[in-house]
Protein backbone atom coordinates (compact mmCIF):
# COMPACT_ATOMS: atom_id res chain seq x y z
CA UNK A 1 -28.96 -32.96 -27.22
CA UNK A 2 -26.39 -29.80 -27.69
CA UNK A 3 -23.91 -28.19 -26.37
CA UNK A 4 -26.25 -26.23 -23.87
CA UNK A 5 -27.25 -29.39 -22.19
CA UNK A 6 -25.07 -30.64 -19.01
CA UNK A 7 -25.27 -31.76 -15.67
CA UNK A 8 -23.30 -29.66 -13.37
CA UNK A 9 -21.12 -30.24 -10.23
CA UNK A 10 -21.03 -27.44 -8.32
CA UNK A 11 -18.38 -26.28 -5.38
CA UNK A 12 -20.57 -24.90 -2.67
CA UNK A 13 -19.01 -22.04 0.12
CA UNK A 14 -20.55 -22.60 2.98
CA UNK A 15 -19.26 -19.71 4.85
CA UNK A 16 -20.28 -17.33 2.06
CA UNK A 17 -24.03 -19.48 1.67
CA UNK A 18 -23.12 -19.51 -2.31
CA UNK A 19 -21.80 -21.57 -5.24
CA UNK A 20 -17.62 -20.51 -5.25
CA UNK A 21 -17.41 -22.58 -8.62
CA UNK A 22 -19.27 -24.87 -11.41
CA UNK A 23 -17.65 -27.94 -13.19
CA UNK A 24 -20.25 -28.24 -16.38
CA UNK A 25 -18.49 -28.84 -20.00
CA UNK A 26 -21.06 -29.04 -22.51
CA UNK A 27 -23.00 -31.83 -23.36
CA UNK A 28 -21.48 -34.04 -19.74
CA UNK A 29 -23.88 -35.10 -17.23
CA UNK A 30 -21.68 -36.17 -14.16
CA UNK A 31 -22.26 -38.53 -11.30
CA UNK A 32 -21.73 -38.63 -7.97
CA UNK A 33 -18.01 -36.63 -7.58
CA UNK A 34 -15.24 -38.40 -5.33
CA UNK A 35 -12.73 -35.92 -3.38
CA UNK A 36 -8.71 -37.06 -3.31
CA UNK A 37 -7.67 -35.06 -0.71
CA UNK A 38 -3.87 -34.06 -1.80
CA UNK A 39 -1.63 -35.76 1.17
CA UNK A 40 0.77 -32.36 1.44
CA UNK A 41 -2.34 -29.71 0.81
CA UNK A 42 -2.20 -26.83 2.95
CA UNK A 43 -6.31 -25.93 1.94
CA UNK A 44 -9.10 -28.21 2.82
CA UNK A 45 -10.07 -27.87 -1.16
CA UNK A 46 -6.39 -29.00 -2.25
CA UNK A 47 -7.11 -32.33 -3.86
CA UNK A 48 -9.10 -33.68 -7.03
CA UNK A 49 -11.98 -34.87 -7.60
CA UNK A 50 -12.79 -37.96 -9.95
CA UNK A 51 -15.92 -38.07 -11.93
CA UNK A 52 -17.38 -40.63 -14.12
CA UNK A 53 -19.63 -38.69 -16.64
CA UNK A 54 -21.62 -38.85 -20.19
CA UNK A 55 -20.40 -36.93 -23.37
CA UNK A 56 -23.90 -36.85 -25.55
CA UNK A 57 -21.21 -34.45 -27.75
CA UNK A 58 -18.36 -37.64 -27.95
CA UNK A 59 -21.24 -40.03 -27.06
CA UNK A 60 -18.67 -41.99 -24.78
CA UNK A 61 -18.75 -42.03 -21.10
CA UNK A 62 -15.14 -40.97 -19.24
CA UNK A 63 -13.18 -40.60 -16.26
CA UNK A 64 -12.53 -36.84 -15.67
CA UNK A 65 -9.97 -35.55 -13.10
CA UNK A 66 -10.85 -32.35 -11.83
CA UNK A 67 -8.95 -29.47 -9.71
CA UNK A 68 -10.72 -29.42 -6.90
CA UNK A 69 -9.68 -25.32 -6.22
CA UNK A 70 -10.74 -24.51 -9.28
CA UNK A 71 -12.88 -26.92 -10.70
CA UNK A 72 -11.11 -27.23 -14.06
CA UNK A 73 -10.89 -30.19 -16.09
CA UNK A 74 -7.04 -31.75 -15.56
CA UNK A 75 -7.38 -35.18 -17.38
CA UNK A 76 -9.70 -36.76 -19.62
CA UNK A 77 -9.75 -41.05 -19.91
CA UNK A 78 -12.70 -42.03 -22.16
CA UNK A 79 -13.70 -45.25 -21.55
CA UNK A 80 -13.93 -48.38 -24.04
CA UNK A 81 -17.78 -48.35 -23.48
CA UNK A 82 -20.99 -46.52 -22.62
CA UNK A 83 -22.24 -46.87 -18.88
CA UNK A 84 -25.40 -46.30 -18.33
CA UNK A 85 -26.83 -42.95 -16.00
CA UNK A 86 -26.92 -44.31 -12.50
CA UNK A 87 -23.96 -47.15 -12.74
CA UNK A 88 -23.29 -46.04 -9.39
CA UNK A 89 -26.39 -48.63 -8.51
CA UNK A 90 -25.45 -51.15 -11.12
CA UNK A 91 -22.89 -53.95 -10.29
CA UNK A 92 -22.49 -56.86 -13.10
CA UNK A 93 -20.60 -59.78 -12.81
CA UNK A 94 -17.26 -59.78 -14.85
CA UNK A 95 -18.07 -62.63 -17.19
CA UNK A 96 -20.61 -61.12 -19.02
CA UNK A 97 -18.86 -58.21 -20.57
CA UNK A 98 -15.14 -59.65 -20.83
């Protein structure tokens, strides 16, 4: 794996019929985005979106916060341990891991 590898999210303009922006840092293959509208947000891309992803470059998985305008990276949280490519259909039962 290198820094040419990644799994993009991109911002689609569906007035225009084109991609208006990518999210891809090298190396992160992203899951399934989440959009926080912002409350006060006079745009209807004003907001973030959260992301759980896989660095092959840290090898950690993280929480990224992302401007949803612009699609940059705000925050970073890495997380204490790897989850595994598709968590989103994984649930395990608290006592096993803690």
């Amino acid at each position: 794996m290198d820094e040419t590898y990644n799994w993009p999210i991109k911002k689609f303009d569906a007035e225009l019929g084109d991609v208006a922006a990518i999210w891809a840092p090298p190396g992160v293959l992203a899951q399934e985005p989440q959009f926080i509208a912002d409350p006060n947000g006079t745009e209807e891309d004003d907001g973030i979106l959260l992301v759980v992803a896989y660095n092959f470059l840290k090898e950690e998985s993280g929480l990224y916060v992302i401007d949803a305008r612009t699609m940059k990276t705000l925050q970073e949280y890495p997380l204490p341990y790897k989850l595994p490519q598709g968590f989103h259909a994984e649930w395990f039962h608290a006592d096993q891991y803690l």
